[in-house]
C-alpha atoms as a PDB file:
ATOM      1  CA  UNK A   1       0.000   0.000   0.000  1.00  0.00           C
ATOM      2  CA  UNK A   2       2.683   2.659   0.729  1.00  0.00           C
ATOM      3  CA  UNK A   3       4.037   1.918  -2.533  1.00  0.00           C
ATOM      4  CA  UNK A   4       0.562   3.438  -4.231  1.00  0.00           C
ATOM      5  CA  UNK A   5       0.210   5.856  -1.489  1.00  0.00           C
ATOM      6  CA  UNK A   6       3.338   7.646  -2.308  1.00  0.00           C
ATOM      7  CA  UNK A   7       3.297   7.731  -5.881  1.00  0.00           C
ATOM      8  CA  UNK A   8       1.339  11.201  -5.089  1.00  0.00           C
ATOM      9  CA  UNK A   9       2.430  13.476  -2.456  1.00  0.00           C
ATOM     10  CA  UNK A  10      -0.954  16.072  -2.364  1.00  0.00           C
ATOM     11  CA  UNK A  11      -3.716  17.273   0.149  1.00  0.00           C
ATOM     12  CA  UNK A  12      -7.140  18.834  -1.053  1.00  0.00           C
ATOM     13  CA  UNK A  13      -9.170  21.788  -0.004  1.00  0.00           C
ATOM     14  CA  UNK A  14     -12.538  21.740  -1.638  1.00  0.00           C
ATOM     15  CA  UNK A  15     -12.814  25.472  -3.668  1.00  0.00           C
ATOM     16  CA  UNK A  16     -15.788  25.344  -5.820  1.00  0.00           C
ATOM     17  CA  UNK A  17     -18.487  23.570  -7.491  1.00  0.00           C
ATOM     18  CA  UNK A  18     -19.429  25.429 -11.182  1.00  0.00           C
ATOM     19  CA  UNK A  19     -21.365  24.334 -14.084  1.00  0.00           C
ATOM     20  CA  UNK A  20     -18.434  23.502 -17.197  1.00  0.00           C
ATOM     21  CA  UNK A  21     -17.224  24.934 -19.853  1.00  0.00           C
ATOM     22  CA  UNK A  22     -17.287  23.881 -23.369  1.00  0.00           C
ATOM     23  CA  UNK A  23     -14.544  21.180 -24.041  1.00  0.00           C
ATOM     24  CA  UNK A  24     -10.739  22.032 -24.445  1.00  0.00           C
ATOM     25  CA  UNK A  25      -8.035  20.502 -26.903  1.00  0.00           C
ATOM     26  CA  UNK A  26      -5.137  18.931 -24.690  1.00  0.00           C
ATOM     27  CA  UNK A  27      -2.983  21.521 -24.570  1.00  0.00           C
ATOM     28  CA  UNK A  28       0.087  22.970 -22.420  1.00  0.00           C
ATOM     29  CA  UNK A  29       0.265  26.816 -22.263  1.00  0.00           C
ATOM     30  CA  UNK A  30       4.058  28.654 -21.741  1.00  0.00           C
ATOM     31  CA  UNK A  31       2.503  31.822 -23.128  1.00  0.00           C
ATOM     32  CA  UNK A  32       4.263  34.349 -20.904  1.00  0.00           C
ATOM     33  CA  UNK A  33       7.467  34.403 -18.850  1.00  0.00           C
ATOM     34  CA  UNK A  34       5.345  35.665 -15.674  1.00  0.00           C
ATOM     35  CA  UNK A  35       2.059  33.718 -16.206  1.00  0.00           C
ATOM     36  CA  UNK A  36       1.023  30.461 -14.953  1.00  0.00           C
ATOM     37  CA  UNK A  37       1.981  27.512 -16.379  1.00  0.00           C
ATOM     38  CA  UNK A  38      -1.406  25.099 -17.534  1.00  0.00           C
ATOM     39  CA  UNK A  39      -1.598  21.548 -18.911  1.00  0.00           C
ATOM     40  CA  UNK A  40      -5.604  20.390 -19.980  1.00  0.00           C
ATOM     41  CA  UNK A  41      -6.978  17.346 -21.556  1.00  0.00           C
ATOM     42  CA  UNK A  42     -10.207  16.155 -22.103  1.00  0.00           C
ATOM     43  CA  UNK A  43     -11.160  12.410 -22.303  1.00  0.00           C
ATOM     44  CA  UNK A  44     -13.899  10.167 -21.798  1.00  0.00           C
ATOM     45  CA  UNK A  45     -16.164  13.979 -21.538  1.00  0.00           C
ATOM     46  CA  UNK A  46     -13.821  15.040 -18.517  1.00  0.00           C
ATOM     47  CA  UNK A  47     -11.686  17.621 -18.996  1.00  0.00           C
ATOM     48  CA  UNK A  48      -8.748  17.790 -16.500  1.00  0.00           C
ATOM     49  CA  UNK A  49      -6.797  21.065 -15.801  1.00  0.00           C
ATOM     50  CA  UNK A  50      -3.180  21.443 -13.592  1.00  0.00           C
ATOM     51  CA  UNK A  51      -2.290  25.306 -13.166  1.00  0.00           C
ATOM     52  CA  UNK A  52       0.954  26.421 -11.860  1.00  0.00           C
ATOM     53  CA  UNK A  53       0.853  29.538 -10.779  1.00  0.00           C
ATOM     54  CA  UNK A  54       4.963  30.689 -10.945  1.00  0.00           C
ATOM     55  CA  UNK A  55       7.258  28.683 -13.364  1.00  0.00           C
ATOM     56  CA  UNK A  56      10.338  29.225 -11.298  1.00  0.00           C
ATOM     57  CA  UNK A  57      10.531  27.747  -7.160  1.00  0.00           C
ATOM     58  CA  UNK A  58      13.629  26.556  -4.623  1.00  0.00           C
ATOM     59  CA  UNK A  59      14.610  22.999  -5.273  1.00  0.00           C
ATOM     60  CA  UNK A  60      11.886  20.518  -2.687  1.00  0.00           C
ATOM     61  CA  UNK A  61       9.610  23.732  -2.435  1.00  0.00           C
ATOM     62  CA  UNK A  62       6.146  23.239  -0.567  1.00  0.00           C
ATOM     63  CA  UNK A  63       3.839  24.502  -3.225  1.00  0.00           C
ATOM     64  CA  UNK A  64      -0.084  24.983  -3.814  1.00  0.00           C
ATOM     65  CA  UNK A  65      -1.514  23.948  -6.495  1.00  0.00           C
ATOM     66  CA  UNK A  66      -5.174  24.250  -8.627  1.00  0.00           C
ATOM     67  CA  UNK A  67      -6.879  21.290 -10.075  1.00  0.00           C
ATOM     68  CA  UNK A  68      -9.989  21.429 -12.144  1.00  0.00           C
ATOM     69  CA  UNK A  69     -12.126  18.315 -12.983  1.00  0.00           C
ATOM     70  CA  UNK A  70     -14.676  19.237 -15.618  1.00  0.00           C
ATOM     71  CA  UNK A  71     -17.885  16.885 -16.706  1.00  0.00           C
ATOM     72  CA  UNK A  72     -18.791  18.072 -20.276  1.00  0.00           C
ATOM     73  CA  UNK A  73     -21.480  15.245 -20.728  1.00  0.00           C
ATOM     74  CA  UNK A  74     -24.928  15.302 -19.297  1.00  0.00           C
ATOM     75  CA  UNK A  75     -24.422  12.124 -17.257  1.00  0.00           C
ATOM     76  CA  UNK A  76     -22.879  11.905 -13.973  1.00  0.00           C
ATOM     77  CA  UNK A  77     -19.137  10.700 -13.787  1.00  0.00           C
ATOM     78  CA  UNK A  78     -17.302   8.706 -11.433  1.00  0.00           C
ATOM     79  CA  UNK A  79     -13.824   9.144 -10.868  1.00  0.00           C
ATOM     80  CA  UNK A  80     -12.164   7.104  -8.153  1.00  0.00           C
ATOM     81  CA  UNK A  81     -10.558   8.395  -5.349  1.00  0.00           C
ATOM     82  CA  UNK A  82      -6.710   8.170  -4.720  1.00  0.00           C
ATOM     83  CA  UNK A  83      -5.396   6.435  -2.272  1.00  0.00           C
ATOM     84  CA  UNK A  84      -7.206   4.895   1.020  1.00  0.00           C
ATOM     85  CA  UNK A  85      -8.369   6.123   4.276  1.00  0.00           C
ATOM     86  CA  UNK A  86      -6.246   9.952   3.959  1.00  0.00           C
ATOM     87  CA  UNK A  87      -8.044  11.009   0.977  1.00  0.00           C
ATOM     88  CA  UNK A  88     -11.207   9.573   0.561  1.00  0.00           C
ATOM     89  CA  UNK A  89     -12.888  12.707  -1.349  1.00  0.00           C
ATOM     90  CA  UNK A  90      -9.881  13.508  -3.629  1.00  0.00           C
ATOM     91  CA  UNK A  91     -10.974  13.857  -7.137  1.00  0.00           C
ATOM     92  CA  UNK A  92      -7.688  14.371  -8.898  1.00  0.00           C
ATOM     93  CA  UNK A  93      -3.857  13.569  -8.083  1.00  0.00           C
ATOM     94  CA  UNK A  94      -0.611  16.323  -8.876  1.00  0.00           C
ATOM     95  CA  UNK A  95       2.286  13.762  -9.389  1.00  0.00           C
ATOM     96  CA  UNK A  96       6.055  15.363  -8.643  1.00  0.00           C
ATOM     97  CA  UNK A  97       8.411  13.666 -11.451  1.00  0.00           C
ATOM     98  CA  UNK A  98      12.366  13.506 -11.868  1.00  0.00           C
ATOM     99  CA  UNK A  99      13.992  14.790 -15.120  1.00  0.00           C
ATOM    100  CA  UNK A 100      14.569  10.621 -15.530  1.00  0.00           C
ATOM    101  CA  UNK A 101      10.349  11.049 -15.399  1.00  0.00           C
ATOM    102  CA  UNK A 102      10.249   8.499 -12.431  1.00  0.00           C
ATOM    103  CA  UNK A 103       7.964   9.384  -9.485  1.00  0.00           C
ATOM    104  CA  UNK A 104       9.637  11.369  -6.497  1.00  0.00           C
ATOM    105  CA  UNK A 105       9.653  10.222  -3.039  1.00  0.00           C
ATOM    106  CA  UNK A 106      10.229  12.076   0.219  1.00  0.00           C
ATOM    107  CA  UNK A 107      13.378  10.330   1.967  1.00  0.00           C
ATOM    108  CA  UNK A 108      11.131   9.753   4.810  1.00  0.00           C
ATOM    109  CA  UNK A 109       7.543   8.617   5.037  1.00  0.00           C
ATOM    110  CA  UNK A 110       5.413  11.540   6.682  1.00  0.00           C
ATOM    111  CA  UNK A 111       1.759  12.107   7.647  1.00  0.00           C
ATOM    112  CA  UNK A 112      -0.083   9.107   6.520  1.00  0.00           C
ATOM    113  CA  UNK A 113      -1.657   5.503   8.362  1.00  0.00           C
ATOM    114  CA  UNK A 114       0.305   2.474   8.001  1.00  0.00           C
ATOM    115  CA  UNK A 115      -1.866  -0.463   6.437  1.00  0.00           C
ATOM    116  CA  UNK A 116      -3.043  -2.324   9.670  1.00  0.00           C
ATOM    117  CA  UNK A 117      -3.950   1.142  11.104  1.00  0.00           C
ATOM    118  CA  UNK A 118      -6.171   2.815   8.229  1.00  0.00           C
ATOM    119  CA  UNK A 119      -9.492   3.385   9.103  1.00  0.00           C
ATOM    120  CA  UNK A 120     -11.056   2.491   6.190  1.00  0.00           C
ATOM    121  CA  UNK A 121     -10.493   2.165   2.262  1.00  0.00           C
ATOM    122  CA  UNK A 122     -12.056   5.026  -0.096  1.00  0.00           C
ATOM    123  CA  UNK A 123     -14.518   4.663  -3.176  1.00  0.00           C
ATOM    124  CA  UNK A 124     -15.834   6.558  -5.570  1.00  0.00           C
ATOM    125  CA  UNK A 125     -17.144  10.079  -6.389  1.00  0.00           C
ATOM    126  CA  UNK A 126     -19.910  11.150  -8.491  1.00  0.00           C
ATOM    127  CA  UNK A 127     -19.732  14.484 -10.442  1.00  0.00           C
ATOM    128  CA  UNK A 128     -23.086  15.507 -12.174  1.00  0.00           C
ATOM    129  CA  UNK A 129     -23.001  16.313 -15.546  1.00  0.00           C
ATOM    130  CA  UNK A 130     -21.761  19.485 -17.000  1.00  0.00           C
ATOM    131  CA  UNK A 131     -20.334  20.475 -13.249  1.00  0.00           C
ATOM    132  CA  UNK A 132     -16.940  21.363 -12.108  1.00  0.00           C
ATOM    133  CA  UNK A 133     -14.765  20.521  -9.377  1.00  0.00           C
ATOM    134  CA  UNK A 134     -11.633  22.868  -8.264  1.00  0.00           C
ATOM    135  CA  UNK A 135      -9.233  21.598  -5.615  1.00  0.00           C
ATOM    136  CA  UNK A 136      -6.480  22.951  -4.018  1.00  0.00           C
ATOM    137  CA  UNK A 137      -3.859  20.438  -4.030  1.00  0.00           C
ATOM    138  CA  UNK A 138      -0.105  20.412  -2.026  1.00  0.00           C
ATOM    139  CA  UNK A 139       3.285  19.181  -3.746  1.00  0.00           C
ATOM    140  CA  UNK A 140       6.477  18.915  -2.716  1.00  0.00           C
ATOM    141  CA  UNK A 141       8.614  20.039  -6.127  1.00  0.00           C
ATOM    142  CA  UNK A 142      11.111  16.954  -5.630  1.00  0.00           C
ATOM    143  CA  UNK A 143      11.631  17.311  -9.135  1.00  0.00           C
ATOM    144  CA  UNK A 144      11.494  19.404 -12.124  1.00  0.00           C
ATOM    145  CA  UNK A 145       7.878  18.062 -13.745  1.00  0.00           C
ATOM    146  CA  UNK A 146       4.349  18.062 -12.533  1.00  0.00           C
ATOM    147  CA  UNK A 147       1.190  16.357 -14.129  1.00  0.00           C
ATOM    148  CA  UNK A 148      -2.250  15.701 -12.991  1.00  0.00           C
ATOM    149  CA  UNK A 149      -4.199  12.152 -13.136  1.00  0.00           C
ATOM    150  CA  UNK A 150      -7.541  10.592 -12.162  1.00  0.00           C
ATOM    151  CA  UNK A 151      -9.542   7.676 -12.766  1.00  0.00           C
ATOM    152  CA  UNK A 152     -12.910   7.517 -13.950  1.00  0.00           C
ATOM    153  CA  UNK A 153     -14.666   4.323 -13.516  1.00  0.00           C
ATOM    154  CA  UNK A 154     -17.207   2.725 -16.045  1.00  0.00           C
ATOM    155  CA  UNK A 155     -20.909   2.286 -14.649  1.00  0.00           C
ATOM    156  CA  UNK A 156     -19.895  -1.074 -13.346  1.00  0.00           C
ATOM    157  CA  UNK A 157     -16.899   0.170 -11.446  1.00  0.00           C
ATOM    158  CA  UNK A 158     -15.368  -2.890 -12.903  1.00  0.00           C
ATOM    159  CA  UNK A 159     -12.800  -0.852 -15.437  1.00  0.00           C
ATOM    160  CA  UNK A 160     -11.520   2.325 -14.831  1.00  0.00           C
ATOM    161  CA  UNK A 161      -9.503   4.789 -17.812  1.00  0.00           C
ATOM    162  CA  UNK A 162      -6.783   6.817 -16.027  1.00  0.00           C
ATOM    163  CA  UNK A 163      -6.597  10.357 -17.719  1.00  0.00           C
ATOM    164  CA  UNK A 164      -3.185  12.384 -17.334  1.00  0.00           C
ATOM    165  CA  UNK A 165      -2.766  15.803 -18.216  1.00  0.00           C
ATOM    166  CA  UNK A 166       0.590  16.512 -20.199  1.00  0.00           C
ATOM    167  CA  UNK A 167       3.615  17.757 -18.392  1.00  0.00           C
ATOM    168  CA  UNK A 168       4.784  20.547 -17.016  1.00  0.00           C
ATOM    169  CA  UNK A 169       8.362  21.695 -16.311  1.00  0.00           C
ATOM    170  CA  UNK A 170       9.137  24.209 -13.376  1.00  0.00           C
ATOM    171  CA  UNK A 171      12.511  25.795 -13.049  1.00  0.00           C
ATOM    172  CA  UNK A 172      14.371  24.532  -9.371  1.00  0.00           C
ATOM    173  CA  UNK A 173      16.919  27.269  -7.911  1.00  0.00           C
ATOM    174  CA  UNK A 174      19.073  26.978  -4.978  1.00  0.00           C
ATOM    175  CA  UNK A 175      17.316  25.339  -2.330  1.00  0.00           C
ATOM    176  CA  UNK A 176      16.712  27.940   0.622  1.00  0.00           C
ATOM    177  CA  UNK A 177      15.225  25.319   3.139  1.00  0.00           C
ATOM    178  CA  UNK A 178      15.174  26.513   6.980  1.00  0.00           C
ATOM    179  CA  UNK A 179      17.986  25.668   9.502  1.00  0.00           C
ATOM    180  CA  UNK A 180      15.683  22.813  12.175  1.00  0.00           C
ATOM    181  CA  UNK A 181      17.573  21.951  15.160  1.00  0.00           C
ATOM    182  CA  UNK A 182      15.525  19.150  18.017  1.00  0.00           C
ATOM    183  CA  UNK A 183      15.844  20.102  21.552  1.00  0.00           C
ATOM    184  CA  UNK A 184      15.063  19.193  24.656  1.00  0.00           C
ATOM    185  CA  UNK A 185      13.888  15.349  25.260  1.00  0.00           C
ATOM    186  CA  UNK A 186      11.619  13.064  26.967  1.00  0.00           C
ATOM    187  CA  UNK A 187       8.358  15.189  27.386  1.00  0.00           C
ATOM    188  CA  UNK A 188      10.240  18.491  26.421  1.00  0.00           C
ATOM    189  CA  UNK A 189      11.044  16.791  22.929  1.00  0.00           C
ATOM    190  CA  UNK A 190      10.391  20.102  20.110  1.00  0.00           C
ATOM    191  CA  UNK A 191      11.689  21.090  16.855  1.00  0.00           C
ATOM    192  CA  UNK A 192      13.251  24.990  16.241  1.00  0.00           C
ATOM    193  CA  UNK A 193      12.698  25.896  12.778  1.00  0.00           C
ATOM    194  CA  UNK A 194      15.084  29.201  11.792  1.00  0.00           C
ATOM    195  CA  UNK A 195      15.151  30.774   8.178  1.00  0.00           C
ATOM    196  CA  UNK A 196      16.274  33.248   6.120  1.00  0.00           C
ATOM    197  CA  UNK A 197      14.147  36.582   6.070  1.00  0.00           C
ATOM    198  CA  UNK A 198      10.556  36.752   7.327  1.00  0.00           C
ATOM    199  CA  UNK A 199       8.469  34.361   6.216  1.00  0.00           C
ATOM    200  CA  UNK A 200       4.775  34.161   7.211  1.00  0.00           C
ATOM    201  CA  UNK A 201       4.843  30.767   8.736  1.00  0.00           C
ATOM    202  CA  UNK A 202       5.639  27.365   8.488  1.00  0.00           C
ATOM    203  CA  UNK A 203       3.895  24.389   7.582  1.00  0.00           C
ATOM    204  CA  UNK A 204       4.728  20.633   8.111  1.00  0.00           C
ATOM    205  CA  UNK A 205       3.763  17.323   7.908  1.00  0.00           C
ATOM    206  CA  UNK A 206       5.156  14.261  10.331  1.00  0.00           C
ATOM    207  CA  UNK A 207       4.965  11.087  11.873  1.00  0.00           C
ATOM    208  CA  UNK A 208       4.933  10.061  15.638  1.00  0.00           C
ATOM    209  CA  UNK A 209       6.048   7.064  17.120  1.00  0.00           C
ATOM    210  CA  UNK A 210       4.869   6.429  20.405  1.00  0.00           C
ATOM    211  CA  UNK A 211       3.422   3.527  22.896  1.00  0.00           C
ATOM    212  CA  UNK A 212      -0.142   4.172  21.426  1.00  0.00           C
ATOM    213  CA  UNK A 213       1.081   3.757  18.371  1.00  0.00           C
ATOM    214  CA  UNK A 214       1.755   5.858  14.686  1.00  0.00           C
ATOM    215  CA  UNK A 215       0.150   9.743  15.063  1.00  0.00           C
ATOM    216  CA  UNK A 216       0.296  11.314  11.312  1.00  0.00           C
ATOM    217  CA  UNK A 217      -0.089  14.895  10.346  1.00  0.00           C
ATOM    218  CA  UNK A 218       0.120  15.512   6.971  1.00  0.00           C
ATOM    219  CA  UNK A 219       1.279  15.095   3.700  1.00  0.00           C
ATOM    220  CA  UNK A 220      -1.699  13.468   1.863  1.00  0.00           C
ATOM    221  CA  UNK A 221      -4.734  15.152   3.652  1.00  0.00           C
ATOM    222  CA  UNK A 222      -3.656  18.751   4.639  1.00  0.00           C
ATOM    223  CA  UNK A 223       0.247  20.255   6.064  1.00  0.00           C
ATOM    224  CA  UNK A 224      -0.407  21.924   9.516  1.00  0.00           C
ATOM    225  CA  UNK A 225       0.573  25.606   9.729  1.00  0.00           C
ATOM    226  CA  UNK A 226       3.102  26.423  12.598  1.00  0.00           C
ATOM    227  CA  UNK A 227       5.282  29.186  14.447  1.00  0.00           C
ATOM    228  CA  UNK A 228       8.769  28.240  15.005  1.00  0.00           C
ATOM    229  CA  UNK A 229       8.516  25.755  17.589  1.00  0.00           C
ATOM    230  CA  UNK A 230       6.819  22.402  16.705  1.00  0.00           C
ATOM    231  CA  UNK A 231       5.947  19.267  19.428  1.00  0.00           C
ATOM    232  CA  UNK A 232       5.526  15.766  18.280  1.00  0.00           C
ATOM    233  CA  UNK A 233       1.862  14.205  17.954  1.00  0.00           C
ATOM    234  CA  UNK A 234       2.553  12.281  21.172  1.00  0.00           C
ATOM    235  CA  UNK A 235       5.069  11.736  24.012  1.00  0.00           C
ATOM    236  CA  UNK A 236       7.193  10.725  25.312  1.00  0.00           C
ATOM    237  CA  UNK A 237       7.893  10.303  21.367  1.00  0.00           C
ATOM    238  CA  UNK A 238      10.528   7.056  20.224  1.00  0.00           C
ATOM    239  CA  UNK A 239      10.906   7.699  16.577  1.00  0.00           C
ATOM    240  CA  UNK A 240      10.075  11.506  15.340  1.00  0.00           C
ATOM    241  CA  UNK A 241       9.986  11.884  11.420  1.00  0.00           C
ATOM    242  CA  UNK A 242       9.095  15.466  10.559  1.00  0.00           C
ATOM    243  CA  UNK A 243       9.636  17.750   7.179  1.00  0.00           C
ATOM    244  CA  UNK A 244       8.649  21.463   7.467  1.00  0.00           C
ATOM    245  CA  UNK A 245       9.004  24.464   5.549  1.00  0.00           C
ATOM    246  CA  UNK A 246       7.490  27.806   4.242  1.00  0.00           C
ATOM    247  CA  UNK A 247       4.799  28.112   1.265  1.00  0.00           C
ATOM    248  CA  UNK A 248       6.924  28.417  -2.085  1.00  0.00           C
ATOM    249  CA  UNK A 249      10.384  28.048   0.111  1.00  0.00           C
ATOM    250  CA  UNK A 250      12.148  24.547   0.122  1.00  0.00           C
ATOM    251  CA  UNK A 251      11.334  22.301   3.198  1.00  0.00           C
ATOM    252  CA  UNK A 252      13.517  20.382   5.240  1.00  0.00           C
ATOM    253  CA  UNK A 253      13.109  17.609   6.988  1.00  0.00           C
ATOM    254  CA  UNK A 254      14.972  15.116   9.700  1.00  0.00           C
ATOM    255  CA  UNK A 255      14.072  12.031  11.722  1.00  0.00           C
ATOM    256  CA  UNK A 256      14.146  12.015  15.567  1.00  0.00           C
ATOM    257  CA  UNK A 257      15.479   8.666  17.235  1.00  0.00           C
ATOM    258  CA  UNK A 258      15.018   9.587  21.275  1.00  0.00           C
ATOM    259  CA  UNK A 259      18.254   7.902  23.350  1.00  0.00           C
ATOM    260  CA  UNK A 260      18.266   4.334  24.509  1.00  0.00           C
ATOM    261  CA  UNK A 261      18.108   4.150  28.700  1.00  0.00           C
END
């Protein structure tokens, strides 16, 4: 299961629900040095749209992204939800790629349920016909190429046609993560998160190992916003696995290990 899990790092925020547009030629626009960057295809009547809003970020930069899902028929679709019990609703998935085009992967697994602990599995969603669906969607810019993908299921549920826009290519700069430094321990376990200028905030995602078991915040529902002091989900934490960062900056991350006694 992790395997499929992590082929998408993402979280959702429901935006808006709008009757659609007529349909769009797959298409990737690079129209202006300062305007978004936007892939679109439309298949089996749904029309699927990634916007980047800058085409230039940090190296492993925290970014948010828009996804539209568009129904140009008159019957209601069903697209299949990513994943399991972190993202039942999710409509659409962002996937990160390297310049080999080979899914990226966060060097340590953050802010989701292990397989034996998941609640429950997800299903399907139904989007009525000639409706939209806009979702706000996190990536971690791992690499240099983004696309977006969904499923949509046949009435049966039996077969489902995955639908992927085309990519896109972002520019990665210098990486300007923060400087994160753990102190204390036992119960006084925290993270200090330090950066360059003033950013608004921080935001991460982690895991928490303690006697009650895994506590995840993060990656694939939502990133929790923070000052500059973070605690673990649980104490006294044994195994701490955290990345954090600032919107559009480069994150960091580190894992915990508390002393042997």
């Amino acid at each position: 299961m992790h395997s499929q899990m992590v082929r998408f790092a993402f979280a959702i925020v429901l935006t808006a629900v709008a009757p659609a547009a007529h349909a769009a030629v797959p298409s990737v626009s690079h129209s202006h040095a300062d305007s978004p960057l936007v892939a679109r295809i439309t298949s089996q009547h749904i029309r699927l749209t990634l916007i980047v809003p800058k085409r230039s970020y940090p190296a492993n930069a925290l970014v948010r992204l828009n996804v539209t899902v568009q129904n140009t028929s008159s019957a209601t679709a069903h697209i299949q939800a990513w994943g399991y019990c972190e993202f039942p609703k999710l409509l659409p998935a962002v996937e990160n790629l390297d310049k080999h085009g080979q899914g990226t992967l966060l060097p340590i697994p953050v802010g989701f349920y292990p397989a034996a602990e998941c609640p429950s599995a997800a299903g399907h969603n139904a989007l009525a016909g000639h409706h939209a669906v806009t979702q706000q969607v996190w990536v971690l810019l791992l690499g240099p190429y983004l696309r977006a993908a969904l499923l949509v299921a046949d009435a049966s549920y039996d077969h489902h046609t995955e639908i992927d826009t085309p990519k896109l290519r972002v520019s990665l700069t210098r990486s300007d993560a923060p400087t994160i430094h753990v102190l204390g321990a036992g119960l006084t376990v925290r993270l200090s998160v330090r950066a360059r200028g003033k950013p608004s905030g921080f935001w991460y995602s982690d895991n928490s190992q303690c006697r009650k078991g895994v506590v995840p915040r993060g990656v694939y529902r939502f990133w929790t916003a923070a000052g500059r002091t973070i605690r673990p989900g649980c104490n006294p934490v044994a195994t701490w696995q955290i990345a954090v960062g600032a919107l559009n900056h480069s994150i960091a991350w580190l894992t915990y290990r508390a002393p042997r006694r």
